[in-house]
N, C-alpha and C. Protein backbone atom coordinates (compact mmCIF):
# COMPACT_ATOMS: atom_id res chain seq x y z
N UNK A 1 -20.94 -6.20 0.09
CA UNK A 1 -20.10 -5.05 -0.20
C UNK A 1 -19.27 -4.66 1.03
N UNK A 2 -19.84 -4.66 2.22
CA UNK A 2 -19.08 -4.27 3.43
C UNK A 2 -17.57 -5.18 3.77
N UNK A 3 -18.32 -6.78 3.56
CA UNK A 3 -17.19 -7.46 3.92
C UNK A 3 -16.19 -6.97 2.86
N UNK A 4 -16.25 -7.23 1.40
CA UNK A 4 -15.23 -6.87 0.57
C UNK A 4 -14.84 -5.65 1.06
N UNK A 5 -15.09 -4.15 1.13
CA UNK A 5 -14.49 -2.91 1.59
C UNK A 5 -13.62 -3.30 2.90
N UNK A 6 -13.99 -3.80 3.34
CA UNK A 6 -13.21 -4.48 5.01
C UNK A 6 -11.56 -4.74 4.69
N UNK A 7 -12.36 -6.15 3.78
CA UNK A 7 -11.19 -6.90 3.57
C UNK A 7 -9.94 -6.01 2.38
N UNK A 8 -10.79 -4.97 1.85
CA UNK A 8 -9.85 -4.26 1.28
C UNK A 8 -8.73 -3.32 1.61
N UNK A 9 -9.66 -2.50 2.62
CA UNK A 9 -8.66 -1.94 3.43
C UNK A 9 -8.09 -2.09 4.75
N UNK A 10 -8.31 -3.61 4.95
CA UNK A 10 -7.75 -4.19 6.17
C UNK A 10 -6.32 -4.79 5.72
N UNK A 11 -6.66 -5.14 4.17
CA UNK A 11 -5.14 -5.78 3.60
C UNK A 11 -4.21 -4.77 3.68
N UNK A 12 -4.15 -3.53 3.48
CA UNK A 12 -3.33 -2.49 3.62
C UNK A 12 -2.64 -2.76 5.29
N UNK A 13 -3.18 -3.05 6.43
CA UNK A 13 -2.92 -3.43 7.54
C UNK A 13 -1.25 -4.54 6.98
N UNK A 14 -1.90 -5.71 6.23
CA UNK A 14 -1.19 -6.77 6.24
C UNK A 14 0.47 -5.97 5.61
N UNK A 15 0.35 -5.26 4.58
CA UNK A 15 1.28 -4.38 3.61
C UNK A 15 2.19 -3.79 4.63
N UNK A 16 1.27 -3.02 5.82
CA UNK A 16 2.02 -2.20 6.69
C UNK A 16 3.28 -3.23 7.52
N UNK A 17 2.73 -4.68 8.35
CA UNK A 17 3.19 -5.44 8.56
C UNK A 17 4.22 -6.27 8.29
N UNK A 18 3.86 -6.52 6.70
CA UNK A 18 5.06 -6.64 5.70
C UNK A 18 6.31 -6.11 5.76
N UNK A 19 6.00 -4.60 5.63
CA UNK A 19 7.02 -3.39 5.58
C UNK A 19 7.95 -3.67 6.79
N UNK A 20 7.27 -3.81 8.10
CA UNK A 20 7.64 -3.30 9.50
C UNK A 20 8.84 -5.08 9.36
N UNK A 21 8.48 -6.03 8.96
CA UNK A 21 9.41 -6.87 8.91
C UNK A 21 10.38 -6.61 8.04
N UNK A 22 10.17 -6.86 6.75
CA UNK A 22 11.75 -6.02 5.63
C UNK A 22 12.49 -5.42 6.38
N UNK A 23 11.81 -4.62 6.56
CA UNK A 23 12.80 -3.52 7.06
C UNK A 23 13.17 -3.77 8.68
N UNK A 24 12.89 -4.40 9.08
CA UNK A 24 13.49 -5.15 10.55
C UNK A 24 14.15 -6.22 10.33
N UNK A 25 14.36 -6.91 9.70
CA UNK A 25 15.17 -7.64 8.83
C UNK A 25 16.87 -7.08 8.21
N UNK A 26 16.38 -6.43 8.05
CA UNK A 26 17.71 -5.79 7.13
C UNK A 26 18.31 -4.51 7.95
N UNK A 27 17.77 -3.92 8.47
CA UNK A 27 18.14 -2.54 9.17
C UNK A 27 16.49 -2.22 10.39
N UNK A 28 17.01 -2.90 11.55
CA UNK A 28 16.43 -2.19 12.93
C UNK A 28 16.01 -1.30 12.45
N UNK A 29 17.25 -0.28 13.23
CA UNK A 29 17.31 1.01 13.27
C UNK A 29 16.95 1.88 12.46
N UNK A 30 16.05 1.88 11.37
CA UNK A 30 15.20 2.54 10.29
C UNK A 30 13.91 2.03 10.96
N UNK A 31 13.72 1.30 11.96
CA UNK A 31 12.37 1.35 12.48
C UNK A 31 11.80 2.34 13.59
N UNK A 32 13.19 2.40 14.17
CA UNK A 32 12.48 3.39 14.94
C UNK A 32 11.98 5.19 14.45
N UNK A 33 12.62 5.20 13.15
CA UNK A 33 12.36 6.57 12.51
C UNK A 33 11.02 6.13 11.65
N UNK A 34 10.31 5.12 11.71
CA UNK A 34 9.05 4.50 10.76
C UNK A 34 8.00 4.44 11.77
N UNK A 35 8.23 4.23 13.07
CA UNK A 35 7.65 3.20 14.31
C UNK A 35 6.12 4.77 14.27
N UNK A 36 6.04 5.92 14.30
CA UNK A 36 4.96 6.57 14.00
C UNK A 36 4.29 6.06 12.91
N UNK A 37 4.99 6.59 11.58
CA UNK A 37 4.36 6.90 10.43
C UNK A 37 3.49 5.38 10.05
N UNK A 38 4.05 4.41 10.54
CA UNK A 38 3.63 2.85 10.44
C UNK A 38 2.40 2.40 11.39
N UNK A 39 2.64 2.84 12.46
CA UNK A 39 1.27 2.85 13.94
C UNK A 39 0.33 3.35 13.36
N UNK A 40 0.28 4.88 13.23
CA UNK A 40 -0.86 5.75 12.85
C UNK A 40 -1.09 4.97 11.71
N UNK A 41 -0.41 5.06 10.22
CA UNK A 41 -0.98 4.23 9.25
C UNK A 41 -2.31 2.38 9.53
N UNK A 42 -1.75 2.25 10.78
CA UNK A 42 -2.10 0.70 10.74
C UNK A 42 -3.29 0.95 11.59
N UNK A 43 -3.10 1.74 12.70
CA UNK A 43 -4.56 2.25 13.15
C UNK A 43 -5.43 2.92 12.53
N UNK A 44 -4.94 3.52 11.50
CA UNK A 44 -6.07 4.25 10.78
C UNK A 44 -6.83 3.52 9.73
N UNK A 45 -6.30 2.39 9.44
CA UNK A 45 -7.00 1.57 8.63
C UNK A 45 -7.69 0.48 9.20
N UNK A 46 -7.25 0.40 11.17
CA UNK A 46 -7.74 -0.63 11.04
C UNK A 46 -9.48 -0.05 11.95
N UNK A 47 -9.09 1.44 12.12
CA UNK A 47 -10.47 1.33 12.66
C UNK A 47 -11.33 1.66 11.37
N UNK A 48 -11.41 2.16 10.52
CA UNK A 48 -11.82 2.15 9.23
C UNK A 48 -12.16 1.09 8.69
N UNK A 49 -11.47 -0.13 8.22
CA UNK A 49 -11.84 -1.35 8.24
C UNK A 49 -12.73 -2.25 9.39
N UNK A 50 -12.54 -1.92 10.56
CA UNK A 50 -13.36 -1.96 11.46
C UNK A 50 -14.76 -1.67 11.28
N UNK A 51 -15.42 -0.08 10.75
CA UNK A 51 -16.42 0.24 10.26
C UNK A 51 -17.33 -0.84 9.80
N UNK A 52 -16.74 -0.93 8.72
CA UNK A 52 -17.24 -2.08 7.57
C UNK A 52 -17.27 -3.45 7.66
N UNK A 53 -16.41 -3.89 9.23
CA UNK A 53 -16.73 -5.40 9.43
C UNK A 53 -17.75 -5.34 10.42
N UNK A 54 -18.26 -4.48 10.74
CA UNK A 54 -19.42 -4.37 11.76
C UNK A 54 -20.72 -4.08 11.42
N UNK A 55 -20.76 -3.42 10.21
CA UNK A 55 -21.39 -3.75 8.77
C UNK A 55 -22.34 -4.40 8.42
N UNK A 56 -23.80 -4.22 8.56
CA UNK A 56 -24.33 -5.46 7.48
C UNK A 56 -25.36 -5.00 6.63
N UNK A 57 -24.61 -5.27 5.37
CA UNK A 57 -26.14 -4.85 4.35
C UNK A 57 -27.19 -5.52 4.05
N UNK A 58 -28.01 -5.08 3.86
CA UNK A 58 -29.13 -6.06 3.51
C UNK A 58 -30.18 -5.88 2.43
N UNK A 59 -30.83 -6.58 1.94
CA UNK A 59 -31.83 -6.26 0.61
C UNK A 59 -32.86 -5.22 1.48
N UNK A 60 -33.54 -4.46 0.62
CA UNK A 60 -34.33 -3.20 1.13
C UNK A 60 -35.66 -3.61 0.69
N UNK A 61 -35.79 -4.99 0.25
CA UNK A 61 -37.10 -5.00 -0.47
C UNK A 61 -37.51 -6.57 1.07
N UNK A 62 -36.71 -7.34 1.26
CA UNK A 62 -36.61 -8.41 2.37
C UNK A 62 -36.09 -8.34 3.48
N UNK A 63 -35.21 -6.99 3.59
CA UNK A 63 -34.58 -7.37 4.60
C UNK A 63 -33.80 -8.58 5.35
N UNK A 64 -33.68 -9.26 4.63
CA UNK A 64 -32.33 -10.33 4.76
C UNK A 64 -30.82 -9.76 4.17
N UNK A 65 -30.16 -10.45 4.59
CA UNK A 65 -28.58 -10.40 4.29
C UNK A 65 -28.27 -10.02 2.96
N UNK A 66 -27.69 -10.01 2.29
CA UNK A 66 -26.96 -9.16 0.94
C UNK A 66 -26.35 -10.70 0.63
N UNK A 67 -26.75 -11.45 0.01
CA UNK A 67 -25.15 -12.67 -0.34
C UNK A 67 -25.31 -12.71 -1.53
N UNK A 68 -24.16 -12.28 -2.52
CA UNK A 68 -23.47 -12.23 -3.15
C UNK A 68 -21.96 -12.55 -3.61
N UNK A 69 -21.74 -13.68 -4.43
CA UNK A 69 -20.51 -14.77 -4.40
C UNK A 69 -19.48 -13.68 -5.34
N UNK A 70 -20.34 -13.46 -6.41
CA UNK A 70 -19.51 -12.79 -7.76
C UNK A 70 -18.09 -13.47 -7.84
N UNK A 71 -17.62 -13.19 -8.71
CA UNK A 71 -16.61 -13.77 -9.37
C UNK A 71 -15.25 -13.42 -8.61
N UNK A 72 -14.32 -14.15 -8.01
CA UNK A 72 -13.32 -13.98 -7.49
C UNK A 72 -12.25 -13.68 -8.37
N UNK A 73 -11.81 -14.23 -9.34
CA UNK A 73 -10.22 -14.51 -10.22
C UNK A 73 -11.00 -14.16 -11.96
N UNK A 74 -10.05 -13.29 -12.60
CA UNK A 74 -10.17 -13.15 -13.59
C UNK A 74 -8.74 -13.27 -14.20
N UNK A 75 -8.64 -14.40 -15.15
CA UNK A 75 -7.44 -14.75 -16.08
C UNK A 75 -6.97 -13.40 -16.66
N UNK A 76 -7.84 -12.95 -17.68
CA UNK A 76 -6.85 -11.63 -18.13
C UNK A 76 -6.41 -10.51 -17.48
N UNK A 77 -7.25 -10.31 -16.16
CA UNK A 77 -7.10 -9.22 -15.06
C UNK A 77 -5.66 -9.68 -15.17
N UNK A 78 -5.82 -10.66 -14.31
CA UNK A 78 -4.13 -11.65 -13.82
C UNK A 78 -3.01 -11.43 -15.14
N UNK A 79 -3.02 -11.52 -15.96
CA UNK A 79 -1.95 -11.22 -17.11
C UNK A 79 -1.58 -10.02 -17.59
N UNK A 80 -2.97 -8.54 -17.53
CA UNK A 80 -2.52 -7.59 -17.56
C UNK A 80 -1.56 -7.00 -16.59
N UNK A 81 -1.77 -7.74 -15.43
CA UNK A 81 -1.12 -7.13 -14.22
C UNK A 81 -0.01 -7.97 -14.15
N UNK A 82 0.45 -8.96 -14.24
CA UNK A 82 1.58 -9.67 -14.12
C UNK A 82 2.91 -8.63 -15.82
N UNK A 83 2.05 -8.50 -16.95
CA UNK A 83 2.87 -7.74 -17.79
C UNK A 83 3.06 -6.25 -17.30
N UNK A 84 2.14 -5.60 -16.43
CA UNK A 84 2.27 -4.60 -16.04
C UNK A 84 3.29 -4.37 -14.77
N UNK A 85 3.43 -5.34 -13.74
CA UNK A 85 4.69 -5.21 -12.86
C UNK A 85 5.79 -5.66 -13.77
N UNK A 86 6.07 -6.41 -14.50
CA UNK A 86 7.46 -6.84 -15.27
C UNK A 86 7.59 -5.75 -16.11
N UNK A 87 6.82 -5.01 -16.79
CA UNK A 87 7.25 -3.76 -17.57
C UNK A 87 8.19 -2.49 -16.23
N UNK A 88 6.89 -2.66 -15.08
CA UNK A 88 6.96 -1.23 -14.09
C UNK A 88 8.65 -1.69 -13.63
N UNK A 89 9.42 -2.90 -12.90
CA UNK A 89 9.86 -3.57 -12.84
C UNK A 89 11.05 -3.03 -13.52
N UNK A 90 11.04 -3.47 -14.91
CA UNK A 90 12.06 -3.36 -16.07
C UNK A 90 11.99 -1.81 -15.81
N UNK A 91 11.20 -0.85 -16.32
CA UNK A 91 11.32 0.36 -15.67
C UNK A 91 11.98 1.10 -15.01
N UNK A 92 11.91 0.58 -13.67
CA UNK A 92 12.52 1.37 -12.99
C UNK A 92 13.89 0.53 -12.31
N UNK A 93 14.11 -0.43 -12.64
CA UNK A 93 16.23 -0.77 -12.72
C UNK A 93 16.50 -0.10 -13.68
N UNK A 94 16.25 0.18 -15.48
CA UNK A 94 16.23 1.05 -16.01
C UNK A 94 16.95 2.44 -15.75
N UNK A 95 15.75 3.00 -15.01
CA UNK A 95 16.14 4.36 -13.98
C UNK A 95 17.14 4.18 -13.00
N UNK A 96 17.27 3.27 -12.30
CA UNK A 96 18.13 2.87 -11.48
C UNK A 96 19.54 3.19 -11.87
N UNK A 97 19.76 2.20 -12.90
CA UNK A 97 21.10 2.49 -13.42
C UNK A 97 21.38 3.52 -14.05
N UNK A 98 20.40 4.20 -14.78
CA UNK A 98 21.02 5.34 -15.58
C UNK A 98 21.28 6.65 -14.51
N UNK A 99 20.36 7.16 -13.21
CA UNK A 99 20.06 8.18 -12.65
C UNK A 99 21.16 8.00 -11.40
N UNK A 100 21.24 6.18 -10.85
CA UNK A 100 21.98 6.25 -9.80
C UNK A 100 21.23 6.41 -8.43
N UNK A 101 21.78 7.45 -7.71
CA UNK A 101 21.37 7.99 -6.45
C UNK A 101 19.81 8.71 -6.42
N UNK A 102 20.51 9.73 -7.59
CA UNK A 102 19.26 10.75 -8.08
C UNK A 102 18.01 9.98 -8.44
N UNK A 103 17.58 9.08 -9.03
CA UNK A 103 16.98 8.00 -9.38
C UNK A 103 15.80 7.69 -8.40
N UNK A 104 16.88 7.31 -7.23
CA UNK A 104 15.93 6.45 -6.27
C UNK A 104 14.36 6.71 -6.09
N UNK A 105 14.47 8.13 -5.71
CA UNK A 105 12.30 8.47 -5.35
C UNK A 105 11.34 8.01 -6.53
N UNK A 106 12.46 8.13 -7.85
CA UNK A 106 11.44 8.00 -9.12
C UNK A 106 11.34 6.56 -9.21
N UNK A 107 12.63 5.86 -8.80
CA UNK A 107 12.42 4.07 -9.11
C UNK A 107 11.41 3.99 -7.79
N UNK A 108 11.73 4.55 -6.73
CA UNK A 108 10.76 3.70 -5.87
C UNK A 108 9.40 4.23 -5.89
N UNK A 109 8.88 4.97 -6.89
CA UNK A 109 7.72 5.56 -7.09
C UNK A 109 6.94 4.53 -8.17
N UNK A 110 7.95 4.28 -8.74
CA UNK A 110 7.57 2.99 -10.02
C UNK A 110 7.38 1.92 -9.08
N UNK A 111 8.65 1.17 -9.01
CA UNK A 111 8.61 -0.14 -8.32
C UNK A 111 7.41 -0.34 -7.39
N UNK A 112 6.95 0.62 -6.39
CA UNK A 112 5.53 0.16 -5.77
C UNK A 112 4.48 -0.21 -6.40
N UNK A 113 4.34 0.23 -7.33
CA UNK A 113 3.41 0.01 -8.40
C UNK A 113 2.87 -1.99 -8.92
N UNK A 114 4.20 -2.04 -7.80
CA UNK A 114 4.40 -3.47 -7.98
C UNK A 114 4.32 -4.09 -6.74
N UNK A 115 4.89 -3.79 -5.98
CA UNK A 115 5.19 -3.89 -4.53
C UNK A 115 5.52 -3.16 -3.75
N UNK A 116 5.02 -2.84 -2.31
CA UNK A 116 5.49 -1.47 -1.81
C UNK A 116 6.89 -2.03 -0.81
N UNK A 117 7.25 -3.28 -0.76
CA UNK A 117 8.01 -3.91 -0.08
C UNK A 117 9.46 -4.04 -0.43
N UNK A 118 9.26 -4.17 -1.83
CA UNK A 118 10.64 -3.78 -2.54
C UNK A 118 11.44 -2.34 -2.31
N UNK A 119 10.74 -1.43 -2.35
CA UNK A 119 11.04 -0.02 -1.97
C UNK A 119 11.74 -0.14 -0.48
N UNK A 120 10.95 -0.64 0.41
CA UNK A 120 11.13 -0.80 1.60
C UNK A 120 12.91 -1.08 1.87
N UNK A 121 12.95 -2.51 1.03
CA UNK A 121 14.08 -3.39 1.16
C UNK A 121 15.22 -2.55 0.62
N UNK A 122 14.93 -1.68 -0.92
CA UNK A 122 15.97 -1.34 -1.16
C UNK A 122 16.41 -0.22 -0.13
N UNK A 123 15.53 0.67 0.29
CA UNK A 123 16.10 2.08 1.21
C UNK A 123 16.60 1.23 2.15
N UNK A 124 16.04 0.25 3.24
CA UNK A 124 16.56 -0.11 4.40
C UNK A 124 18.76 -1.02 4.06
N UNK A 125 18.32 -1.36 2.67
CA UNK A 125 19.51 -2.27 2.68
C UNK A 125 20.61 -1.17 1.98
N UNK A 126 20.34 0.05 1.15
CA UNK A 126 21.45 1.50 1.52
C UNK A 126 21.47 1.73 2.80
N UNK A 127 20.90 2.18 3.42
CA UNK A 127 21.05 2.09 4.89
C UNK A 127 21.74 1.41 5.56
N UNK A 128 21.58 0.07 5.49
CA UNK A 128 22.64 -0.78 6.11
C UNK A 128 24.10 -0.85 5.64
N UNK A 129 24.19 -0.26 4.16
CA UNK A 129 25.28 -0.19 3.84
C UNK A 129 26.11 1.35 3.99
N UNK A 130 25.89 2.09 4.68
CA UNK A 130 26.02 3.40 4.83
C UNK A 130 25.78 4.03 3.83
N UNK A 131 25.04 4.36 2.83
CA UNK A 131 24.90 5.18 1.56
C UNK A 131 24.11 5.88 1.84
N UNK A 132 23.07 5.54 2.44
CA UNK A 132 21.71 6.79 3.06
C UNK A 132 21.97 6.74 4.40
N UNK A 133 21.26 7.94 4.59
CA UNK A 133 20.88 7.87 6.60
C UNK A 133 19.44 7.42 6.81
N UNK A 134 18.91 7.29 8.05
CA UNK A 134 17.42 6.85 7.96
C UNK A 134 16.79 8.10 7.16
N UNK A 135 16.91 9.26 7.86
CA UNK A 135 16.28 10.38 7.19
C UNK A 135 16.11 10.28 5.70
N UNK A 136 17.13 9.79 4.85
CA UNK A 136 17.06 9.79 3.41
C UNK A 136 15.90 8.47 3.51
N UNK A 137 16.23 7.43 4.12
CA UNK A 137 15.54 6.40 3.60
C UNK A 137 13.82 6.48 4.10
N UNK A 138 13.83 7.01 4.94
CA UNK A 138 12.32 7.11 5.18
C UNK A 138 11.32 7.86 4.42
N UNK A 139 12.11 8.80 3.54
CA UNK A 139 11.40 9.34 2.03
C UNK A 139 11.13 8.87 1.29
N UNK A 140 11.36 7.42 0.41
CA UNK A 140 11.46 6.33 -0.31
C UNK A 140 10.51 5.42 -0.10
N UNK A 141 10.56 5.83 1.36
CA UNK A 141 9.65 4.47 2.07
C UNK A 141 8.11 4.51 1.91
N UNK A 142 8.30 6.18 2.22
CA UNK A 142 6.77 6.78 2.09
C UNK A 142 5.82 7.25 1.01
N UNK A 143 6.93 7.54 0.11
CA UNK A 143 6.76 7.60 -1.50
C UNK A 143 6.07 6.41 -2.44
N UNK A 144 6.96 5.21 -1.68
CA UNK A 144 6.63 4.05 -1.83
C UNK A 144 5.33 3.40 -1.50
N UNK A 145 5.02 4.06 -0.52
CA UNK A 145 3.78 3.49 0.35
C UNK A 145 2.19 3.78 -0.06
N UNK A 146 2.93 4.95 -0.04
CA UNK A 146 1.76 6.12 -0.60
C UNK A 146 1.34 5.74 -2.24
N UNK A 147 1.97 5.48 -2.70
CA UNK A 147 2.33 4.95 -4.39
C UNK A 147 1.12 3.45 -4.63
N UNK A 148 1.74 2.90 -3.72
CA UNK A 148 1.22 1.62 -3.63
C UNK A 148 -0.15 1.72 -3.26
N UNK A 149 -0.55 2.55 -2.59
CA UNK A 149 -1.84 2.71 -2.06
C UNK A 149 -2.80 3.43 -3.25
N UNK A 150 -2.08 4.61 -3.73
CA UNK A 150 -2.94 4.92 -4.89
C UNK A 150 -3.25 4.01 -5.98
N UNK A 151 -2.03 2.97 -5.93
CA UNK A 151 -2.52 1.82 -7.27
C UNK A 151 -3.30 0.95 -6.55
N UNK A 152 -3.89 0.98 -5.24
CA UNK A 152 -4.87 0.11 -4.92
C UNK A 152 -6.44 0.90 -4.96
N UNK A 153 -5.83 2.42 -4.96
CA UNK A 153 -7.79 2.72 -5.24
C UNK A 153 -7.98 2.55 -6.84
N UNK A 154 -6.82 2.74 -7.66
CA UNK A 154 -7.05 2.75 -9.01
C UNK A 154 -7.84 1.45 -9.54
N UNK A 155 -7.07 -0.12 -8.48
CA UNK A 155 -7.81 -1.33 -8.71
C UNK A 155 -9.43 -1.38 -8.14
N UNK A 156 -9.02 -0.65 -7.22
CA UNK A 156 -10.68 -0.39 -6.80
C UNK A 156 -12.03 0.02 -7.52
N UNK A 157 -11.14 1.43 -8.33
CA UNK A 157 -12.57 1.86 -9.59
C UNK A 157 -12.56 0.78 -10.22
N UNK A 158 -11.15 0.07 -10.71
CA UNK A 158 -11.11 -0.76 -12.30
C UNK A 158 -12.30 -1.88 -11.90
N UNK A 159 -11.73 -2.44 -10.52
CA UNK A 159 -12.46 -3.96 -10.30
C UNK A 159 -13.65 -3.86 -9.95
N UNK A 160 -14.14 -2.86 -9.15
CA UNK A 160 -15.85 -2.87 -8.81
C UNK A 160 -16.24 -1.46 -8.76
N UNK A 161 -15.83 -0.71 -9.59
CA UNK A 161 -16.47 0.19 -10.02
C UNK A 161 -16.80 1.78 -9.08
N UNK A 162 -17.56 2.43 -8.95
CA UNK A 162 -17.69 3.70 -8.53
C UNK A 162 -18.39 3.53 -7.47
N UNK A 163 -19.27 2.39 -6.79
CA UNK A 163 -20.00 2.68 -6.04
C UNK A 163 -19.03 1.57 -4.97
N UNK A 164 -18.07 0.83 -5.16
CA UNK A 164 -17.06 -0.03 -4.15
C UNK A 164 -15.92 1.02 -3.72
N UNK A 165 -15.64 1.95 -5.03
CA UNK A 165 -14.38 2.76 -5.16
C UNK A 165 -14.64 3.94 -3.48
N UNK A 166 -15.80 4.18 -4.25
CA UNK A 166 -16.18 5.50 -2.78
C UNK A 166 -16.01 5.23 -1.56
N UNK A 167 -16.21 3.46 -1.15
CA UNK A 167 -16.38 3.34 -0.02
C UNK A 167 -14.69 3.04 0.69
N UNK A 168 -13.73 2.47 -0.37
CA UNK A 168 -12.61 2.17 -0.46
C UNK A 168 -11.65 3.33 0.14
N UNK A 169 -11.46 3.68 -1.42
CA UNK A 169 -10.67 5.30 -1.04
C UNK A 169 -10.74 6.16 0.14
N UNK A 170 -12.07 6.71 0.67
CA UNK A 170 -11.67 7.18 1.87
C UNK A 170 -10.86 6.99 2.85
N UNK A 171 -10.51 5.35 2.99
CA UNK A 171 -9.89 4.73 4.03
C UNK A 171 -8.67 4.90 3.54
N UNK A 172 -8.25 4.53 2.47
CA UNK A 172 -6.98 4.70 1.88
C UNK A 172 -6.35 5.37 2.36
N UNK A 173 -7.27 6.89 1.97
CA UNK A 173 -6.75 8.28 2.03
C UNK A 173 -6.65 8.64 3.29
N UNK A 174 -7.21 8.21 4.42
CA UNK A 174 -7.04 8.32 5.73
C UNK A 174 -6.08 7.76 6.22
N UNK A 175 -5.39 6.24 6.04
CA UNK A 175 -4.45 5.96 6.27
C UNK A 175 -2.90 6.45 5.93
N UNK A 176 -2.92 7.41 4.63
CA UNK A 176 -2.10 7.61 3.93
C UNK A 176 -1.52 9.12 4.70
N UNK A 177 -3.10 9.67 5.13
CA UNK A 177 -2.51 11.02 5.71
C UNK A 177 -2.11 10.41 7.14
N UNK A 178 -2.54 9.72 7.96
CA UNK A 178 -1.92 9.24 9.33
C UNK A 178 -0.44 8.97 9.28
N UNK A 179 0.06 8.03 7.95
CA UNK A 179 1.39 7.77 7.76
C UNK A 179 1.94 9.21 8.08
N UNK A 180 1.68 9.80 7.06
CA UNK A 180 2.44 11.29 6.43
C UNK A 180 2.40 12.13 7.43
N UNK A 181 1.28 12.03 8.53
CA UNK A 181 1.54 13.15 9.77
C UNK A 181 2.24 12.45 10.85
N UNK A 182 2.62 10.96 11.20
CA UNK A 182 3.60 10.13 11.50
C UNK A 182 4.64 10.52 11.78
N UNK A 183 4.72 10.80 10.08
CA UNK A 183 6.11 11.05 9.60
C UNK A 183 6.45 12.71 10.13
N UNK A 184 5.55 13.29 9.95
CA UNK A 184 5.72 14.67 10.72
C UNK A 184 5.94 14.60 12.21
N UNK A 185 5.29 13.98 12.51
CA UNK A 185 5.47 14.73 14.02
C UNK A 185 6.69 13.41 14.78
N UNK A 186 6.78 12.40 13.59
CA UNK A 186 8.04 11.48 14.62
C UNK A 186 9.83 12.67 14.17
């Protein structure tokens, strides 16, 4: 259980990473208005994840190690979720086109749902085209982020239940407020 919680909210690390390239890619200069809200986020998960790789459970009746393989890949998991980003997806271009400008927080509130990277790309690449300032785009970003993160504790109850979820979410939620006070005090 520890390693999985680790590796769960250590991947959020990888997401943050992700982000910090897109968007260095396409528009610098939206990094340095991110360069908090992205640090704190990545430290806060990674000493949190840290916790749990230092971790070791063990049977209470032997006292040996905990090993447990369980099932990695589930086919219909994989298809609900592949119809569920192509719906979220279809969705929110949808919104896109009909709302425009006004639009954006709600598409990029959807679209994470899918990817929090897409969000990323679209604010940084208005940006590059003068349509937003960073200030606009770093709202999108975080909306986005934050979005994405709640659909990862939601996979958390779905996939292992209430007693993986508890150990999960906290970290989440710790990383999510580090972003958001980031974002405050950068």
């Amino acid at each position: 259980m520890s390693g999985a919680v680790a590796g769960a909210v250590l991947s959020s690390i990888a997401t943050i990473i992700q982000m910090t390239v897109v968007i260095g890619l396409i528009q610098t200069s939206l990094l340095t208005a991110l360069v908090w809200p992205l640090s704190l986020g990545g430290l806060a998960a990674s000493l949190y994840g840290l916790v749990f790789v230092l971790r070791r459970e063990t049977d209470s009746n032997t006292g040996n190690p905990v090993d447990d393989a369980g099932r990695a890949f589930s086919l219909k998991t994989a298809a609900v979720f592949a119809a569920l980003v192509s719906l979220i997806l279809f969705l929110s271009a949808g919104l896109n086109a009909w709302l425009g400008a006004r639009g954006m927080l709600l598409g990029a509130a959807m679209t994470v749902l899918a990817d929090a990277h897409a969000t990323a790309a679209s604010a940084a690449s208005l940006m590059a085209a003068g349509k937003i300032s960073s200030a606009q785009a770093v709202g999108p970003i975080l909306i986005g982020l934050t979005t994405n993160t709640l659909m990862k504790a939601v996979v958390a109850f779905k996939s292992g239940g209430i007693h993986y979820a508890t150990r999960i979410v906290p970290g989440l939620a710790l990383m999510i407020a580090a972003v958001w006070l980031g974002a405050w005090l950068g």
